[in-house]
N, C-alpha and C. Protein backbone atom coordinates (compact mmCIF):
# COMPACT_ATOMS: atom_id res chain seq x y z
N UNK A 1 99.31 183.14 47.07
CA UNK A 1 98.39 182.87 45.98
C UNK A 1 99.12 183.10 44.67
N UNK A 2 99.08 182.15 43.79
CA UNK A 2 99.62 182.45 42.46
C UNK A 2 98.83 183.08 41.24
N UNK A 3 97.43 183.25 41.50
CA UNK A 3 96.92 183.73 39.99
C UNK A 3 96.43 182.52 39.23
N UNK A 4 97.08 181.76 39.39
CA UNK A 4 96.08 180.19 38.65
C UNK A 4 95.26 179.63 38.60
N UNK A 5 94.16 179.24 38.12
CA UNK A 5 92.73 178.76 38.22
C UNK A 5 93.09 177.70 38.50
N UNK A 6 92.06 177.15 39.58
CA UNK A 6 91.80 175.58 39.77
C UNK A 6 90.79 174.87 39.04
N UNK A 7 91.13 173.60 39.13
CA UNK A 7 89.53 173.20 38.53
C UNK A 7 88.26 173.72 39.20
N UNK A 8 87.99 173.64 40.68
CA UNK A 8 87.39 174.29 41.50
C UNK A 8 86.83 175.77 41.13
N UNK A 9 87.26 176.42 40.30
CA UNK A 9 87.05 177.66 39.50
C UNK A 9 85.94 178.07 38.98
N UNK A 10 85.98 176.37 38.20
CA UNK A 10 84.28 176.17 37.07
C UNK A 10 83.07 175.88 38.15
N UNK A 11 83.53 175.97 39.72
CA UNK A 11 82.42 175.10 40.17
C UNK A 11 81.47 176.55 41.21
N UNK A 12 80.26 176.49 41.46
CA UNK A 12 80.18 177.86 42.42
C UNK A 12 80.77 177.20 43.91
N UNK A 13 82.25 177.62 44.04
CA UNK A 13 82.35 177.25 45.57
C UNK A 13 82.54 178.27 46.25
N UNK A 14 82.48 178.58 47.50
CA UNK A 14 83.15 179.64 48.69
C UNK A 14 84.25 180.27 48.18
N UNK A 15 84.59 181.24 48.56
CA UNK A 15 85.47 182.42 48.71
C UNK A 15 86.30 182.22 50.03
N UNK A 16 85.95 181.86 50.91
CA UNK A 16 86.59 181.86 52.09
C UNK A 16 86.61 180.75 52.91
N UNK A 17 87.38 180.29 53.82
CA UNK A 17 87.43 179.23 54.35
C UNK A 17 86.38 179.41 56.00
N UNK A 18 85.02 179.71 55.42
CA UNK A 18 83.67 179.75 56.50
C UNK A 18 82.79 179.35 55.78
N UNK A 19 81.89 178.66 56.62
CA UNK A 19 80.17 178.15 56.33
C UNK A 19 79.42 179.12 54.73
N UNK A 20 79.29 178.76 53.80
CA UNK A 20 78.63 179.60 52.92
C UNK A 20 78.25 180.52 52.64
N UNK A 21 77.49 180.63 53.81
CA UNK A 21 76.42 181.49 54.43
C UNK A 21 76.95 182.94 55.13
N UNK A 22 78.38 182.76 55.04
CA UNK A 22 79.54 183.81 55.41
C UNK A 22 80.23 184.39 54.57
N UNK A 23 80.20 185.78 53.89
CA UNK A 23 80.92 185.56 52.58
C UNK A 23 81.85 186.62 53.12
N UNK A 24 83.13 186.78 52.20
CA UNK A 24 84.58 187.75 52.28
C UNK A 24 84.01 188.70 52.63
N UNK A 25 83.26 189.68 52.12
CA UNK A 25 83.11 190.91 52.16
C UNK A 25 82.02 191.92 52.61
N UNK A 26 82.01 192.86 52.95
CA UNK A 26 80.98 193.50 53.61
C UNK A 26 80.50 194.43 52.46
N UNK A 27 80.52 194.49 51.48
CA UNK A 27 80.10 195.11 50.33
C UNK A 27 78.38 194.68 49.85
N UNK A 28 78.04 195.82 50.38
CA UNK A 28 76.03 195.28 50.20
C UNK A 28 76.07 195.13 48.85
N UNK A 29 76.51 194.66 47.43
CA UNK A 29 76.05 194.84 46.39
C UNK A 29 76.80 193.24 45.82
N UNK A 30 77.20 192.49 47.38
CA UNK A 30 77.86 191.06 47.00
C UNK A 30 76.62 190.48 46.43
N UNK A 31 76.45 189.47 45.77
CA UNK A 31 75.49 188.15 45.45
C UNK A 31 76.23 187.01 44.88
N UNK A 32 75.71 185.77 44.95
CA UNK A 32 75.79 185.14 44.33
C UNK A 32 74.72 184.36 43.78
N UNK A 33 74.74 183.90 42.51
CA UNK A 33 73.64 183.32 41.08
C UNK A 33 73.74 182.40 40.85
N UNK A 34 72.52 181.84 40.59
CA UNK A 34 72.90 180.34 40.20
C UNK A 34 71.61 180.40 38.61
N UNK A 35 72.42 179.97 37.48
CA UNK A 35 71.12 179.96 36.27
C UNK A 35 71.24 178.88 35.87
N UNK A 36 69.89 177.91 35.64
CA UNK A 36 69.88 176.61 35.13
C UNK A 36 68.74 176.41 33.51
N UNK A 37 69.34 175.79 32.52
CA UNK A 37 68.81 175.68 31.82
C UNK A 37 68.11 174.42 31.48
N UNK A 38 66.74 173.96 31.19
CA UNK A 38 66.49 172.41 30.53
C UNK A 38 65.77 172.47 29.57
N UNK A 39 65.70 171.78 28.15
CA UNK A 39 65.35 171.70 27.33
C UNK A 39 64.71 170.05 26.68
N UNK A 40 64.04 169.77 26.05
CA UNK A 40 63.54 168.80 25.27
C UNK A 40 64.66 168.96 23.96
N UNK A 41 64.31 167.63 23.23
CA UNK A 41 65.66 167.67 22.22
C UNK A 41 65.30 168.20 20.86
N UNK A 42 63.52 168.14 21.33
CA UNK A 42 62.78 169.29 19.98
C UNK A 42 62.57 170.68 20.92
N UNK A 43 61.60 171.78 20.28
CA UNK A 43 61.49 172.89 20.77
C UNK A 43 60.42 172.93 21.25
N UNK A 44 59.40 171.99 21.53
CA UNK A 44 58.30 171.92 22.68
C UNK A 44 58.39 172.51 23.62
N UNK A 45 59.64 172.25 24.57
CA UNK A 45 59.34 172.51 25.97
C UNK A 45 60.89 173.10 26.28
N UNK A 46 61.04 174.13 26.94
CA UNK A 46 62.22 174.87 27.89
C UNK A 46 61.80 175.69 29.12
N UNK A 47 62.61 174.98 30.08
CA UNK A 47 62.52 175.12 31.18
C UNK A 47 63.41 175.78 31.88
N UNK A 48 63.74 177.27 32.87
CA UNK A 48 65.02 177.89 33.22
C UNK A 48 64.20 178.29 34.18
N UNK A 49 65.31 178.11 35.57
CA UNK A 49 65.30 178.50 36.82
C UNK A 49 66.31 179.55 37.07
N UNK A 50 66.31 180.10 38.41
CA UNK A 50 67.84 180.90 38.61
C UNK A 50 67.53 181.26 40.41
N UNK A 51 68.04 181.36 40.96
CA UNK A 51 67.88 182.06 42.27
C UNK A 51 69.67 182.93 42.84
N UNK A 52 68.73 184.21 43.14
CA UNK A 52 69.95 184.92 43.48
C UNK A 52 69.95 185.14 45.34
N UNK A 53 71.20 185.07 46.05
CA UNK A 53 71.27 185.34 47.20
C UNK A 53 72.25 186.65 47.32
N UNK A 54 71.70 187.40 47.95
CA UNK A 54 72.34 188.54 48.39
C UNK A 54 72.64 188.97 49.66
N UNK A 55 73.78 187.95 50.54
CA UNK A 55 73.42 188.01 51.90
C UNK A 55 73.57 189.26 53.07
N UNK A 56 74.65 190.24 52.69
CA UNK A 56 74.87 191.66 52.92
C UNK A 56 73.45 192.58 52.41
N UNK A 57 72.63 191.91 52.28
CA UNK A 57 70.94 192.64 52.09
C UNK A 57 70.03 192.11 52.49
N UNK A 58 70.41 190.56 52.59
CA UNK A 58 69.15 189.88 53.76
C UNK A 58 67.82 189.48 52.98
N UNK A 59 68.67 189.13 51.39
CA UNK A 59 67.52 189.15 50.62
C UNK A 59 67.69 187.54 49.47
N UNK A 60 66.74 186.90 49.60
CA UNK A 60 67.05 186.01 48.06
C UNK A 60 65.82 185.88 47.31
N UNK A 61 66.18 185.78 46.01
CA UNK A 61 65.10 185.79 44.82
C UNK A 61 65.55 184.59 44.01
N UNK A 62 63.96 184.26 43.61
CA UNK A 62 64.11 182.97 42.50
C UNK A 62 63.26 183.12 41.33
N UNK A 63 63.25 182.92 40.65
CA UNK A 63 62.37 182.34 39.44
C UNK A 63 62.33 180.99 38.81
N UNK A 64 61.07 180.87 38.06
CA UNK A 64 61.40 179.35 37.08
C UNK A 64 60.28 180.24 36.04
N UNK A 65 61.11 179.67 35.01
CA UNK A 65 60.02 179.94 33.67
C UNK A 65 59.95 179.07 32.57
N UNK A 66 58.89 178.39 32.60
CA UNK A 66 58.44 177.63 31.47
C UNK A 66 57.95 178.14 30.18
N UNK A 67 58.65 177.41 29.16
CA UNK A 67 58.12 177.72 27.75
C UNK A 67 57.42 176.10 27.12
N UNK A 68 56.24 175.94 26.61
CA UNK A 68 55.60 174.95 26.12
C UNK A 68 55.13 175.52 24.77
N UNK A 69 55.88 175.06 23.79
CA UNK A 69 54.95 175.81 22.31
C UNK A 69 55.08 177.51 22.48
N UNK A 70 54.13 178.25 22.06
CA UNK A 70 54.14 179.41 22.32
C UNK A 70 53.50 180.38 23.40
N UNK A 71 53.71 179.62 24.65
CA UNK A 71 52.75 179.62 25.56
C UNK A 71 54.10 179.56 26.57
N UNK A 72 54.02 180.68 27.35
CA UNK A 72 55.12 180.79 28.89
C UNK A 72 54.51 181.12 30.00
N UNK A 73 55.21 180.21 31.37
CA UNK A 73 54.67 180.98 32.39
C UNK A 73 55.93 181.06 33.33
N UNK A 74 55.69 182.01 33.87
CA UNK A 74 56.65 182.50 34.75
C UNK A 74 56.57 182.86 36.40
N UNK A 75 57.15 182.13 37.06
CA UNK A 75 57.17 182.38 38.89
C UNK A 75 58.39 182.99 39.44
N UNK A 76 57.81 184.09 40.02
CA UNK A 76 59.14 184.75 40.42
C UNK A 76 58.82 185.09 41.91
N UNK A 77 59.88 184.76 42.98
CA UNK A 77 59.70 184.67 44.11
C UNK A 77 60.85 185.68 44.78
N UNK A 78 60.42 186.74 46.09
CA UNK A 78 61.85 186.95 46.60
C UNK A 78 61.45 186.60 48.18
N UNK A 79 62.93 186.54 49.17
CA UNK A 79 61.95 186.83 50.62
C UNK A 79 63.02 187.42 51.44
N UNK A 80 63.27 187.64 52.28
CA UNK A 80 64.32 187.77 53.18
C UNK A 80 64.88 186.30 53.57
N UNK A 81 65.87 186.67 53.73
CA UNK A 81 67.16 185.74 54.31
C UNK A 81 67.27 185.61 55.36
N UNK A 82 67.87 184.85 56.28
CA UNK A 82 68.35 185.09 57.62
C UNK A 82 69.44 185.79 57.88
N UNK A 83 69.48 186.83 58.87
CA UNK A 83 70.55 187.01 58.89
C UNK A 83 71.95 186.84 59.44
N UNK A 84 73.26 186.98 58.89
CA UNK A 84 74.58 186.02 59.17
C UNK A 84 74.63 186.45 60.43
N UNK A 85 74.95 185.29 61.08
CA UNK A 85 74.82 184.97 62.24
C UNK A 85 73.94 184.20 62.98
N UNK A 86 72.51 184.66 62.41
CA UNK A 86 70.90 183.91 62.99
C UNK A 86 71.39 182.35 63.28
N UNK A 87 72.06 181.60 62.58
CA UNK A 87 72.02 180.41 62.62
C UNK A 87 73.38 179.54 63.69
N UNK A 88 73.98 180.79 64.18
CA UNK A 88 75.02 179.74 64.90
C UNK A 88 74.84 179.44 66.39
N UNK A 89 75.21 178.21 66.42
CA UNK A 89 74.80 177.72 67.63
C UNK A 89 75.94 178.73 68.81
N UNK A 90 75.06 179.14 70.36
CA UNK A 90 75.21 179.67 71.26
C UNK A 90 76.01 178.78 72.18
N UNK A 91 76.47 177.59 72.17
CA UNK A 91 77.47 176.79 72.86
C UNK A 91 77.94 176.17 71.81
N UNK A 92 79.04 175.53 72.81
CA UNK A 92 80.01 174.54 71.81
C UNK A 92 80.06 173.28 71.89
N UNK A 93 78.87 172.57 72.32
CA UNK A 93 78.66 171.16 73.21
C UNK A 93 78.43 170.71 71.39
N UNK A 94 78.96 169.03 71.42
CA UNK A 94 78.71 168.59 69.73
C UNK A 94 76.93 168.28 69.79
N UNK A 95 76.39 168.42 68.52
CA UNK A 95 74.96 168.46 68.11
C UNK A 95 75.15 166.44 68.04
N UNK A 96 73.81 166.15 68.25
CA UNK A 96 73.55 165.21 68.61
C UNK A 96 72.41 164.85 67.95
């Protein structure tokens, strides 16, 4: 490894060469975030989402919060995750 950023850098990709859903480390305090912003081109309306996964906790959370004028509402969701492993297939026959 040299220390050099890829373009790949700016993007949220994997850490490791496994399924997503698999991350490097066994450190319960891993997550990864995702924050999205949308706006109107006046100040009517802004719109921001975000959902965090924390898979060493078995946990993900989301929100969205709308702003209209001076008036916000806000949804905030968490639930459990599956956990790594739950999802891999028990043979090796190809899916069909």
């Amino acid at each position: 490894m040299t220390g050099m950023l890829s373009p790949l850098d700016d993007f949220p990709a994997h850490q490791i060469a496994e399924p997503v859903r698999i991350v490097g480390t066994s450190d319960r305090n891993f997550y990864d975030r995702y924050y999205f912003n949308l706006h109107h081109c006046s100040a009517d309306l802004f719109l921001t989402a975000g959902l965090g996964q924390y898979p060493n906790l078995g946990v993900m959370d989301a929100f969205v919060a709308v702003t209209r004028g001076s008036i916000q509402r806000v949804v905030r969701a968490s639930r459990t995750s599956a956990p790594i492993g739950s999802t891999r297939r028990s043979d090796r026959s190809p899916s069909r």
